[in-house]
Protein backbone atom coordinates (compact mmCIF):
# COMPACT_ATOMS: atom_id res chain seq x y z
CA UNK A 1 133.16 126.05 55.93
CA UNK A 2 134.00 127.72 52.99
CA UNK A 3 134.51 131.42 53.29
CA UNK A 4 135.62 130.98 57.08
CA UNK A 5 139.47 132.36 58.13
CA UNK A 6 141.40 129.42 59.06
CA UNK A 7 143.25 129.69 62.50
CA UNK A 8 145.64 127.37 65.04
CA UNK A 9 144.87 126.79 68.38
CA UNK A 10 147.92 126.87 70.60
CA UNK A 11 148.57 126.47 74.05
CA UNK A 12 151.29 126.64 76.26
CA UNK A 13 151.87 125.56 79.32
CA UNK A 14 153.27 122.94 81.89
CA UNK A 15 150.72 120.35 81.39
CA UNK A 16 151.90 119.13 84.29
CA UNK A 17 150.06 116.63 83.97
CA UNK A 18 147.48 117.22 81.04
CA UNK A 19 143.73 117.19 81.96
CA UNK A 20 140.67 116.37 80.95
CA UNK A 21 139.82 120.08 81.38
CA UNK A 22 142.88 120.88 79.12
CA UNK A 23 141.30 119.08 76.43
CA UNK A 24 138.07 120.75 77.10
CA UNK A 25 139.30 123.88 76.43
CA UNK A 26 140.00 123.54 73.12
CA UNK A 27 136.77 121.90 72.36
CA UNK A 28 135.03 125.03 73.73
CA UNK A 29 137.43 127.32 72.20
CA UNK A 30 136.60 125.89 68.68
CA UNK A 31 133.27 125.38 68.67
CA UNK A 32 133.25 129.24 70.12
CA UNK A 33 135.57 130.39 67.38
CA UNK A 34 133.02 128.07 64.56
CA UNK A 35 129.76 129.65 66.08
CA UNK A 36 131.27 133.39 64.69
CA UNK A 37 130.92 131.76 61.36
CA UNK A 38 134.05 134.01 60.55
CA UNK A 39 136.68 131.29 61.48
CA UNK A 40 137.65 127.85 60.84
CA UNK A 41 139.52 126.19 63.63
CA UNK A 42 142.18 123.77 61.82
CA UNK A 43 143.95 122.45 64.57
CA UNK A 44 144.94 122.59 68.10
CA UNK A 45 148.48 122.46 69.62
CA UNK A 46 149.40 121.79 72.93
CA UNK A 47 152.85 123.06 73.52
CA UNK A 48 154.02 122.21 76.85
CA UNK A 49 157.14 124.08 78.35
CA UNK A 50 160.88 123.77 78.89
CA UNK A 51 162.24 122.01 81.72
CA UNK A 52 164.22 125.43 83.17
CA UNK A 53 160.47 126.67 83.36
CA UNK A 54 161.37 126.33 87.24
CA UNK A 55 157.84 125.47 88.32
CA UNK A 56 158.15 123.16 91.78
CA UNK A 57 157.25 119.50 91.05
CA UNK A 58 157.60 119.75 87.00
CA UNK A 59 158.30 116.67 85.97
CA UNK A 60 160.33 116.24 83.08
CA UNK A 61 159.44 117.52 79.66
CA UNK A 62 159.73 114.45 78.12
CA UNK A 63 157.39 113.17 80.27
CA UNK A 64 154.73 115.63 80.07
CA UNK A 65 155.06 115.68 75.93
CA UNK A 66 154.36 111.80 76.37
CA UNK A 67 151.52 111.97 78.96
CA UNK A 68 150.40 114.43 76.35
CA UNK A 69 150.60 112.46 73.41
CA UNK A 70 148.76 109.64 74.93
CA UNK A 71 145.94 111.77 76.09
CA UNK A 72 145.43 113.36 72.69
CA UNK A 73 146.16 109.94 70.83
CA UNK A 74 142.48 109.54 69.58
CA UNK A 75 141.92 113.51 68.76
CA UNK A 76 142.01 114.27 64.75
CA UNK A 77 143.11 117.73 65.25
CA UNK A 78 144.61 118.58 68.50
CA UNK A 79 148.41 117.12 68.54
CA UNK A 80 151.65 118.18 70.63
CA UNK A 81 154.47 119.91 69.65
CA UNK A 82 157.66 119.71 71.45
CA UNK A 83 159.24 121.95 69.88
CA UNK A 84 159.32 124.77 73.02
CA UNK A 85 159.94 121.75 75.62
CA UNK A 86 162.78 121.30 73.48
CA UNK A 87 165.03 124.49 73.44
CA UNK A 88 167.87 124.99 75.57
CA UNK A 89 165.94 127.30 78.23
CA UNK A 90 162.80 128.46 78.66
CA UNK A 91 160.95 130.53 76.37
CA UNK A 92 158.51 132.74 76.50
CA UNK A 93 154.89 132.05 74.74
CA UNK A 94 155.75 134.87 72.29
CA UNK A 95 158.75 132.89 70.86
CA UNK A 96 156.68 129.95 70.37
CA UNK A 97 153.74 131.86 68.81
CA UNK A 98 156.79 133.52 66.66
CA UNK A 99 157.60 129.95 65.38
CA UNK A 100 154.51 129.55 63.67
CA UNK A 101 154.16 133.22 62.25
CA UNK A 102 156.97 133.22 60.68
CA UNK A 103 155.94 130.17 58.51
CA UNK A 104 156.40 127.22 60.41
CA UNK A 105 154.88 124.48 58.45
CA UNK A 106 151.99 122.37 60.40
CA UNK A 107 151.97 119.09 59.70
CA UNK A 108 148.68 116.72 59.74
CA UNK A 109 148.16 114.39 62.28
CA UNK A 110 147.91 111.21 60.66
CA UNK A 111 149.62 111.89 57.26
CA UNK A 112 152.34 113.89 58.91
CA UNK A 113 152.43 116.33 54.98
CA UNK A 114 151.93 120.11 55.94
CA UNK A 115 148.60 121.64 55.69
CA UNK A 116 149.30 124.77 55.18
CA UNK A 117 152.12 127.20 56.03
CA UNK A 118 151.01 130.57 58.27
């Protein structure tokens, strides 16, 4: 797709648990962004929340990054970060879109070596 803007899905959220329709989302989301023929979707990240989030029922972050992980085990380019689950409170999405703006490196799936640095 030569030519074509390379971009990063991302989305946050609870995931509380993950879904099918999650999933889905992404796959309609990229083949939206591919049928522009100005972008290139690279990858997908699911980023689900802190614990101090303070929705009712959320079960632990760990938990939900896990549930996540399995669910997007067999995916070549959607993967989980914890990163935002991981901070001492919550944040809001901007701080997590911040992380990657400001060069966060994304690493590959199954090589785990960056791809490219935004």
């Amino acid at each position: 797709m030569a030519g074509r803007v390379p971009i990063v899905l991302l989305a946050c959220g609870s995931f509380n648990p993950i879904t099918n329709q999650h999933m889905r989302l992404f796959e309609l989301a990229r083949d939206h962004m591919h049928q522009t023929g100005q972008f290139e979707v690279i990858e997908g990240i699911v980023s689900p929340v802190n614990d101090e989030y303070g929705k009712r029922g959320l079960v632990s972050a760990k938990h939900r990054v896990a549930m996540a992980r399995l669910a997007l085990q067999t995916s070549d380019w959607i993967r989980v970060d914890s990163w935002e689950s991981e901070q001492q409170q919550w944040s809001e999405t901007v701080a997590t879109l911040r992380l990657y703006l400001e060069g966060q490196e994304v690493l590959d799936n199954k090589t785990g070596k960056g791809k490219y640095t935004t």
